[in-house]
C-alpha atoms as a PDB file:
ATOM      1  CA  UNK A   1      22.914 -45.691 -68.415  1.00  0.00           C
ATOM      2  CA  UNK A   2      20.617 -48.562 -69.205  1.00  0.00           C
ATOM      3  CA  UNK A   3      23.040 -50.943 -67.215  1.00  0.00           C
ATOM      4  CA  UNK A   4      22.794 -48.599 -64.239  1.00  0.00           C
ATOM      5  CA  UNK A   5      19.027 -48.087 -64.838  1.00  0.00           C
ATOM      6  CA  UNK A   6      18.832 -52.016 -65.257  1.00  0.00           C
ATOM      7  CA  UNK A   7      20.790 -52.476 -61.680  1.00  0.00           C
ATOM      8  CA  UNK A   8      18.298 -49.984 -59.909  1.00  0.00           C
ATOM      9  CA  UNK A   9      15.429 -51.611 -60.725  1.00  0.00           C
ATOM     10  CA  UNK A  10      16.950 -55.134 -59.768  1.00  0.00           C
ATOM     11  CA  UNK A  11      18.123 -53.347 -56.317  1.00  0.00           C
ATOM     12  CA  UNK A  12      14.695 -52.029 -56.207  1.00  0.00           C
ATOM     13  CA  UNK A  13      12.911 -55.328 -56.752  1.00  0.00           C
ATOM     14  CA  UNK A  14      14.917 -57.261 -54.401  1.00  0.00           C
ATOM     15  CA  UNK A  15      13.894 -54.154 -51.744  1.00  0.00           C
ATOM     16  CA  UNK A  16      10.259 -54.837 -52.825  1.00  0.00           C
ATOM     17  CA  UNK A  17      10.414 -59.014 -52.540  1.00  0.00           C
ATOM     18  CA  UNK A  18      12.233 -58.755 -49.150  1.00  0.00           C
ATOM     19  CA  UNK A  19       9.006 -56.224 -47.726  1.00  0.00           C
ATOM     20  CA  UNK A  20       6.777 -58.681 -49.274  1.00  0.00           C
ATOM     21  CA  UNK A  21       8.379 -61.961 -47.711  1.00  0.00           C
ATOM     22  CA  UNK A  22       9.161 -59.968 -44.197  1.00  0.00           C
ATOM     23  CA  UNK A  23       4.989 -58.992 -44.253  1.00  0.00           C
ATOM     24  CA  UNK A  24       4.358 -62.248 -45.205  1.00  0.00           C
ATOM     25  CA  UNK A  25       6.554 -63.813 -42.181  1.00  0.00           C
ATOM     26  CA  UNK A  26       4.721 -61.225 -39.839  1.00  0.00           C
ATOM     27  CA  UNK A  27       1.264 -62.275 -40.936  1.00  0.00           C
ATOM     28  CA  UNK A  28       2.149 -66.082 -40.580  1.00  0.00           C
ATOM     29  CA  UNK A  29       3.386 -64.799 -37.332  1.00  0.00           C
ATOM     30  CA  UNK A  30       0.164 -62.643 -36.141  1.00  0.00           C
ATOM     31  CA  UNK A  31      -2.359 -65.581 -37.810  1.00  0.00           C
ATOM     32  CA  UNK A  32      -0.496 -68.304 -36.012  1.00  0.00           C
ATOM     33  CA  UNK A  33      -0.858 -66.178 -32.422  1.00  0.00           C
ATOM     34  CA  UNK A  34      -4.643 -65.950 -32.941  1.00  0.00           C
ATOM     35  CA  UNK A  35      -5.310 -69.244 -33.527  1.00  0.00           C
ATOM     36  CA  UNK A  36      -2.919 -70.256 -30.147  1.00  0.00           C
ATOM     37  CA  UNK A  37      -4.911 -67.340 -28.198  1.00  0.00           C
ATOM     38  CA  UNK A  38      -8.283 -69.002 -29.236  1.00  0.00           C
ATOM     39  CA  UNK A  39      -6.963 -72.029 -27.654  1.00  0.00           C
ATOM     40  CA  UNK A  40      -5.651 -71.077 -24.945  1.00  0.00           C
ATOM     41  CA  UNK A  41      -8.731 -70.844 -22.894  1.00  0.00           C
ATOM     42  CA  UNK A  42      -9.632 -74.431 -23.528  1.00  0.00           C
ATOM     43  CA  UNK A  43      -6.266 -75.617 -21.926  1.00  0.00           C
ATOM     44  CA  UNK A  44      -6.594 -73.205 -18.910  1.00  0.00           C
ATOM     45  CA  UNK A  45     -10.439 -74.456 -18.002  1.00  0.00           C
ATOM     46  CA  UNK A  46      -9.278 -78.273 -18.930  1.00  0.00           C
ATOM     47  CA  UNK A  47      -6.058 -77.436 -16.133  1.00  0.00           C
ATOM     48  CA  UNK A  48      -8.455 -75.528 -13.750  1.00  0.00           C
ATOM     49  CA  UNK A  49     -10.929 -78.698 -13.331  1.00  0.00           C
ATOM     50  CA  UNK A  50      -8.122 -81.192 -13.083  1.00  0.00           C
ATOM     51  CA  UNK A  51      -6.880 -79.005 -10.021  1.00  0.00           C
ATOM     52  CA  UNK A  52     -10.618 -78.952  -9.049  1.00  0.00           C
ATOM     53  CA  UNK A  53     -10.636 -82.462  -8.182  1.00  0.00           C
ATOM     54  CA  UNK A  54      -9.207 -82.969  -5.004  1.00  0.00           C
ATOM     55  CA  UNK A  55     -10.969 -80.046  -3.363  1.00  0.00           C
ATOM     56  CA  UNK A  56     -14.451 -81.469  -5.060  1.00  0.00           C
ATOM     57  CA  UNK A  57     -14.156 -84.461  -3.506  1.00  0.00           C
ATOM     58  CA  UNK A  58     -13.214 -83.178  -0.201  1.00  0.00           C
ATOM     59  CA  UNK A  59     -16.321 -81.445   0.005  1.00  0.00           C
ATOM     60  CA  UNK A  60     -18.001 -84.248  -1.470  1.00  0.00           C
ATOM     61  CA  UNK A  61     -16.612 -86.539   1.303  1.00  0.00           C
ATOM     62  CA  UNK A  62     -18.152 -84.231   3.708  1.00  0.00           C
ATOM     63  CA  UNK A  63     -21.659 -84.484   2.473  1.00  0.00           C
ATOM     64  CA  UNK A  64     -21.509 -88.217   2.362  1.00  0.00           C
ATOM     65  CA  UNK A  65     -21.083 -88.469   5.812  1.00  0.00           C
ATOM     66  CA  UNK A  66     -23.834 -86.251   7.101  1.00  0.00           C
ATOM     67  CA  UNK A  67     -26.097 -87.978   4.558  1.00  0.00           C
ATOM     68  CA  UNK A  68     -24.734 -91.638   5.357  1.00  0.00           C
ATOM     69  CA  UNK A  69     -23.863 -92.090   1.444  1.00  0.00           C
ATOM     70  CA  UNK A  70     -21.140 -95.178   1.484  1.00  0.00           C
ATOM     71  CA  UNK A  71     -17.869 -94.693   0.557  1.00  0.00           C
ATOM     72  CA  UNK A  72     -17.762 -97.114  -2.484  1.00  0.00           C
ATOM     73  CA  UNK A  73     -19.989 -94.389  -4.185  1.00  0.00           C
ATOM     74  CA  UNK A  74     -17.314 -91.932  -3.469  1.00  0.00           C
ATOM     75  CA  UNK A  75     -14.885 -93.992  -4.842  1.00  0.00           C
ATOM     76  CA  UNK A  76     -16.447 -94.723  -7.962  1.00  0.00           C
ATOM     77  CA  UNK A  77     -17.384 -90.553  -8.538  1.00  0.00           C
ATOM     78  CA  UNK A  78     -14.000 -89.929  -7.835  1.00  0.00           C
ATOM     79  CA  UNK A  79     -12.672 -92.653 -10.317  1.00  0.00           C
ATOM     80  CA  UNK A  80     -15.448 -91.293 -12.680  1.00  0.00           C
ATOM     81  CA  UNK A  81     -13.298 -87.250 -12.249  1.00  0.00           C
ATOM     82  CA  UNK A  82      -9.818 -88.503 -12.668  1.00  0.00           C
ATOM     83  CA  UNK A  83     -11.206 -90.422 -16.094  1.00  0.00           C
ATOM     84  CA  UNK A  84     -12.970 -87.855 -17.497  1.00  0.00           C
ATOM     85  CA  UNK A  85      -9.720 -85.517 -16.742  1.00  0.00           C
ATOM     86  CA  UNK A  86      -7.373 -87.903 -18.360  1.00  0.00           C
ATOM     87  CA  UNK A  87      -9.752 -87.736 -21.198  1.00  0.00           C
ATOM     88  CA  UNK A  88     -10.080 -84.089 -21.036  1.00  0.00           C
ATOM     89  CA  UNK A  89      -6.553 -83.422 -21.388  1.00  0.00           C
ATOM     90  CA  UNK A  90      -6.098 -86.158 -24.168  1.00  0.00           C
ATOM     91  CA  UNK A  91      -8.866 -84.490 -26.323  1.00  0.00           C
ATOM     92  CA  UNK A  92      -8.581 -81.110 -25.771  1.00  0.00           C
ATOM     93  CA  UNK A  93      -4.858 -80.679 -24.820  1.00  0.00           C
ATOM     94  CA  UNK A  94      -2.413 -82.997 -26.087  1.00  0.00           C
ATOM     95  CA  UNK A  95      -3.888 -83.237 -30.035  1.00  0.00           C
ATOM     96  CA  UNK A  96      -2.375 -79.636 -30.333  1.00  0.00           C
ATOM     97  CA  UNK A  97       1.457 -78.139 -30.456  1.00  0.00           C
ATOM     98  CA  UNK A  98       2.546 -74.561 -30.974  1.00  0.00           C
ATOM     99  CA  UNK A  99       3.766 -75.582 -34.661  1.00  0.00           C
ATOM    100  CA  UNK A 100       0.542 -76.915 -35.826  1.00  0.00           C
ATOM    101  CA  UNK A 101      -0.579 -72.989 -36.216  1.00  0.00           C
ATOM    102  CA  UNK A 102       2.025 -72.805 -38.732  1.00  0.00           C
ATOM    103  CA  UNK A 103       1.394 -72.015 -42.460  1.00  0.00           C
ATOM    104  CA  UNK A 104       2.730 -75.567 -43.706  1.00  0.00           C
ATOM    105  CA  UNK A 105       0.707 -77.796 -41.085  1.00  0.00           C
ATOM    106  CA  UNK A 106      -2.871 -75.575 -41.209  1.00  0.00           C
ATOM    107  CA  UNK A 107      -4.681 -78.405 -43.387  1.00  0.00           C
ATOM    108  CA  UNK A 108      -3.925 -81.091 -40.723  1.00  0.00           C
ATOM    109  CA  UNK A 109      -4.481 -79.130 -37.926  1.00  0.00           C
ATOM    110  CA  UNK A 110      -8.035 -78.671 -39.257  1.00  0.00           C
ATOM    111  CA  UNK A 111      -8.736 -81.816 -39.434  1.00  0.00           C
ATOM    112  CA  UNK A 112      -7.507 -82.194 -35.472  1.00  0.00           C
ATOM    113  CA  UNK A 113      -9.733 -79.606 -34.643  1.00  0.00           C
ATOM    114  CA  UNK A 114     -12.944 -81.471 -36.464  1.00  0.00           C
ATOM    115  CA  UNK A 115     -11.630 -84.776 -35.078  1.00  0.00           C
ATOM    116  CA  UNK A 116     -11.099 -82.870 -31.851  1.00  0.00           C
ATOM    117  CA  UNK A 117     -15.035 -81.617 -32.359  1.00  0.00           C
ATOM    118  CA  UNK A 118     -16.332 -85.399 -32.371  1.00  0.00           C
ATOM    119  CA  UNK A 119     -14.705 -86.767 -29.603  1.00  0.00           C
ATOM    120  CA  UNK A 120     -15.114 -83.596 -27.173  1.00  0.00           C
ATOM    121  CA  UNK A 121     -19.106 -83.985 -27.990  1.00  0.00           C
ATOM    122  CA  UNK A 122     -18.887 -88.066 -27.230  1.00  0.00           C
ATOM    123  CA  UNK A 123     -17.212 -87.218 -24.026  1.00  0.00           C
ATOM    124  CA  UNK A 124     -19.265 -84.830 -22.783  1.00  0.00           C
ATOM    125  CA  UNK A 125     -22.590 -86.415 -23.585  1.00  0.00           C
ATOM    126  CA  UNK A 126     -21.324 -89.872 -21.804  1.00  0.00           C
ATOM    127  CA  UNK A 127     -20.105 -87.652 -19.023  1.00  0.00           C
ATOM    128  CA  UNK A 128     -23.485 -85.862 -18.484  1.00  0.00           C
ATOM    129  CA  UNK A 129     -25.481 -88.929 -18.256  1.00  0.00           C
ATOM    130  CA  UNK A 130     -22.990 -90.296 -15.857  1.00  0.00           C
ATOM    131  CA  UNK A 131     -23.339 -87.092 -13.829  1.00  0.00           C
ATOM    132  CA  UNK A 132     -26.711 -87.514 -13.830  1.00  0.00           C
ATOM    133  CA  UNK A 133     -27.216 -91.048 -12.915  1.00  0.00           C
ATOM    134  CA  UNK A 134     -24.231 -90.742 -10.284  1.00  0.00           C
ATOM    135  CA  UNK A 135     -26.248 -88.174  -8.457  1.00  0.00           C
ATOM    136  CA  UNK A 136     -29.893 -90.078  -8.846  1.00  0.00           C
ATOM    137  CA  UNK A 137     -28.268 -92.697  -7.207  1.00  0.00           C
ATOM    138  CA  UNK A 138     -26.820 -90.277  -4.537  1.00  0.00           C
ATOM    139  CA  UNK A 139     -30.539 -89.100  -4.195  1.00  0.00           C
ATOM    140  CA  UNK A 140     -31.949 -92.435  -3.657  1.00  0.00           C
ATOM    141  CA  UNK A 141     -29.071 -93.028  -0.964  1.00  0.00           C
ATOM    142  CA  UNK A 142     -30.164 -89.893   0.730  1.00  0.00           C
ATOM    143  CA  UNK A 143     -33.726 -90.462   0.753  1.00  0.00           C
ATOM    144  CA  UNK A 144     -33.007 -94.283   1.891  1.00  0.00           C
ATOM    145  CA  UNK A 145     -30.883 -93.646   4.866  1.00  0.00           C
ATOM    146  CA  UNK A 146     -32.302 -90.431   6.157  1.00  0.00           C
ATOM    147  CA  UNK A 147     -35.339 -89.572   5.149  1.00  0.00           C
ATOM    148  CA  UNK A 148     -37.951 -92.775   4.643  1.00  0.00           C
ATOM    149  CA  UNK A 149     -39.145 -93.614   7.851  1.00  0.00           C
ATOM    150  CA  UNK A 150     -37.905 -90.806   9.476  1.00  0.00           C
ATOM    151  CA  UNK A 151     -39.784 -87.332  10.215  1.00  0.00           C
ATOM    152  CA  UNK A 152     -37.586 -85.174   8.562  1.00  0.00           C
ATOM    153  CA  UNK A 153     -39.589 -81.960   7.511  1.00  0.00           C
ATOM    154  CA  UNK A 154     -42.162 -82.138  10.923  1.00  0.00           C
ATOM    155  CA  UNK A 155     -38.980 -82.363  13.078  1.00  0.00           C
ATOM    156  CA  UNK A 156     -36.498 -79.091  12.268  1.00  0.00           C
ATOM    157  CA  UNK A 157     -33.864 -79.590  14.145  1.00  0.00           C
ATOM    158  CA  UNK A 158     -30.041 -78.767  13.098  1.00  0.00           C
ATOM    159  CA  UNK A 159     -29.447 -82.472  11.491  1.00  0.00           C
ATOM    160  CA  UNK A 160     -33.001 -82.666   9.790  1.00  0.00           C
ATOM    161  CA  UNK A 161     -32.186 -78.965   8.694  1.00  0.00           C
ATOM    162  CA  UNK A 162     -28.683 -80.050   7.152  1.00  0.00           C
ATOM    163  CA  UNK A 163     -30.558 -83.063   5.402  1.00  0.00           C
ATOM    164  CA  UNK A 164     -32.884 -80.943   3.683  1.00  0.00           C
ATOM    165  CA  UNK A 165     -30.308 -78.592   2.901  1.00  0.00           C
ATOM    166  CA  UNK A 166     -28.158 -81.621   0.595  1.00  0.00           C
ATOM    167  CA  UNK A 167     -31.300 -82.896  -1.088  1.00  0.00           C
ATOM    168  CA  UNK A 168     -31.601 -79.247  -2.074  1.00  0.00           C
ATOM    169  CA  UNK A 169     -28.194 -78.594  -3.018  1.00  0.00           C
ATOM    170  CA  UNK A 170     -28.026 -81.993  -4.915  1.00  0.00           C
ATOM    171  CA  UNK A 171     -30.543 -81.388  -6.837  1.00  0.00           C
ATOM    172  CA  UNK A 172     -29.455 -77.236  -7.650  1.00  0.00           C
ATOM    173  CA  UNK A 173     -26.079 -78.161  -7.735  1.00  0.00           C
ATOM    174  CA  UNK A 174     -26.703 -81.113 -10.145  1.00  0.00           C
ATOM    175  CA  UNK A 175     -28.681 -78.533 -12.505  1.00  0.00           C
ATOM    176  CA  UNK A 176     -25.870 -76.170 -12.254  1.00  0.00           C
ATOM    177  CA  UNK A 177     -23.277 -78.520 -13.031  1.00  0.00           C
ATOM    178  CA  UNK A 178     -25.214 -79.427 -16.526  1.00  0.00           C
ATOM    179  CA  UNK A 179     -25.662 -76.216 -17.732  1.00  0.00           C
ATOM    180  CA  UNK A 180     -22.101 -75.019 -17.112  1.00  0.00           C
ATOM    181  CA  UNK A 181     -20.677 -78.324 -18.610  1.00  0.00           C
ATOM    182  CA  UNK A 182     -22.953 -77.300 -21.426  1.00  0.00           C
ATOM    183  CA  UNK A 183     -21.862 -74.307 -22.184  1.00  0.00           C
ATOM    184  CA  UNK A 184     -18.457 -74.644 -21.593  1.00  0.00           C
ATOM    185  CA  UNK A 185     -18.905 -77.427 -24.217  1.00  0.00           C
ATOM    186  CA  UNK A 186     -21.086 -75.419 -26.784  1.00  0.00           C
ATOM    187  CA  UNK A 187     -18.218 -72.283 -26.622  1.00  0.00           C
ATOM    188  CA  UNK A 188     -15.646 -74.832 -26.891  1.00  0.00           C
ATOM    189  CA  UNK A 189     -16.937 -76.273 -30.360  1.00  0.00           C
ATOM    190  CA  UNK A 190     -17.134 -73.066 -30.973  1.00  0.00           C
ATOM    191  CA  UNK A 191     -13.843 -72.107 -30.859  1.00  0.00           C
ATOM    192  CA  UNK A 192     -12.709 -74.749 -32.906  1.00  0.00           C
ATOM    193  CA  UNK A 193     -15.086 -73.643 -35.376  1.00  0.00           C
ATOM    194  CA  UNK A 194     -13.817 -70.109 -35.707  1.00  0.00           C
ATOM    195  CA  UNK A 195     -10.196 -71.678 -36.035  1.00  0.00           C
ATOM    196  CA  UNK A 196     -11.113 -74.072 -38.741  1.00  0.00           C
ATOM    197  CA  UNK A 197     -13.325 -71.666 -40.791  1.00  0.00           C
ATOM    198  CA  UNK A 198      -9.901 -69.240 -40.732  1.00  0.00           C
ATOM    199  CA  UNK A 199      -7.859 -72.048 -41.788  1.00  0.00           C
ATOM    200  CA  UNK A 200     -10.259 -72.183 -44.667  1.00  0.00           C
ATOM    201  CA  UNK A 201     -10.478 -68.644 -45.294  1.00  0.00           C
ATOM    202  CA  UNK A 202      -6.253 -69.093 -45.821  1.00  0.00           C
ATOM    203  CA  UNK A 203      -6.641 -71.743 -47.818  1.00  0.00           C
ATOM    204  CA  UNK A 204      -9.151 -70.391 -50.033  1.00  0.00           C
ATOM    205  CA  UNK A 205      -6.801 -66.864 -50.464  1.00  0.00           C
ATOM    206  CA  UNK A 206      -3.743 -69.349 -51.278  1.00  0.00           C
END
């Protein structure tokens, strides 16, 4: 009786430890999801801007030539877009695999995520005061080849009207492109830092 009793209870155990490790494989499983679905919007927008390019500089193109901006600054925004995608996707997207949300690599992974932090806030800040000074100058070529010497606002006629119209727009749509490059950047650091503070959270439990 005490050897069947004995073999019950080790029957029973091994029932018990394989529920425990099966729970714990579905928890890795269901952690290691979260983490990839908190990153996943950061790839999408970093893929959706990179596509954004070409039709962003086609209507670009089109404003340079009612506003008589020269092509060389064209070609120096648009080299300006393809680097700050290649950096983009180096920082944000290629740092990061599928297995690095996996129990045994969560320690490193946090530290890609902080290093991940520092070099997404260098890029954007270098980025935004390229914007900026890439669209003063755009300004000043507006202002020099259509509107000094000219009698732009006493004279509305349709290509004194579209003038007016991209010194508007340049100016709106340079304030609009900050703030959403902001923000996109602020709720990107902080989904890193909801990532790494769960990573923590594990690590503190372990």
């Amino acid at each position: 009786m005490e050897n069947l009793d004995f073999e019950q209870m080790k029957a029973q155990m091994a029932v018990l430890q394989n529920k425990i490790a099966t729970q714990e494989i579905v928890n890795d499983r269901l952690i290691s999801e979260s983490m990839k679905d908190k990153m996943s919007w950061i790839k999408k927008y970093i893929i959706l801007l990179i596509v954004a390019i070409p039709l962003a500089m086609y209507i670009w193109v089109d404003i340079c030539k009612t506003a008589h901006i020269p092509l060389w600054f064209t070609l120096i925004l648009l080299i300006g877009c393809i680097i700050d995608g290649y950096y983009g996707w180096k920082i944000n997207i290629t740092p990061i695999k599928d297995n690095d949300f996996e129990r045994q690599n969560l320690i490193e992974t946090a530290e890609k995520l902080r290093k991940m932090k520092r070099q997404r806030a260098i890029q954007t800040i270098v980025g935004l005061i390229a914007f900026v000074l890439l669209m003063l100058l755009a300004g000043v070529y507006l202002y020099i080849n259509n509107i000094r010497g000219a009698n732009v606002f006493s004279e509305l006629n349709a290509h004194n009207l579209e003038i007016i119209g991209g010194g508007v727009g340049l100016v709106i749509g340079t304030i609009v492109g900050m703030a959403f490059a902001w923000k996109m950047y602020k709720r990107s650091q902080r989904t890193n830092d909801a990532i790494i503070q769960q990573i923590e959270e594990l690590n503190t439990e372990e």
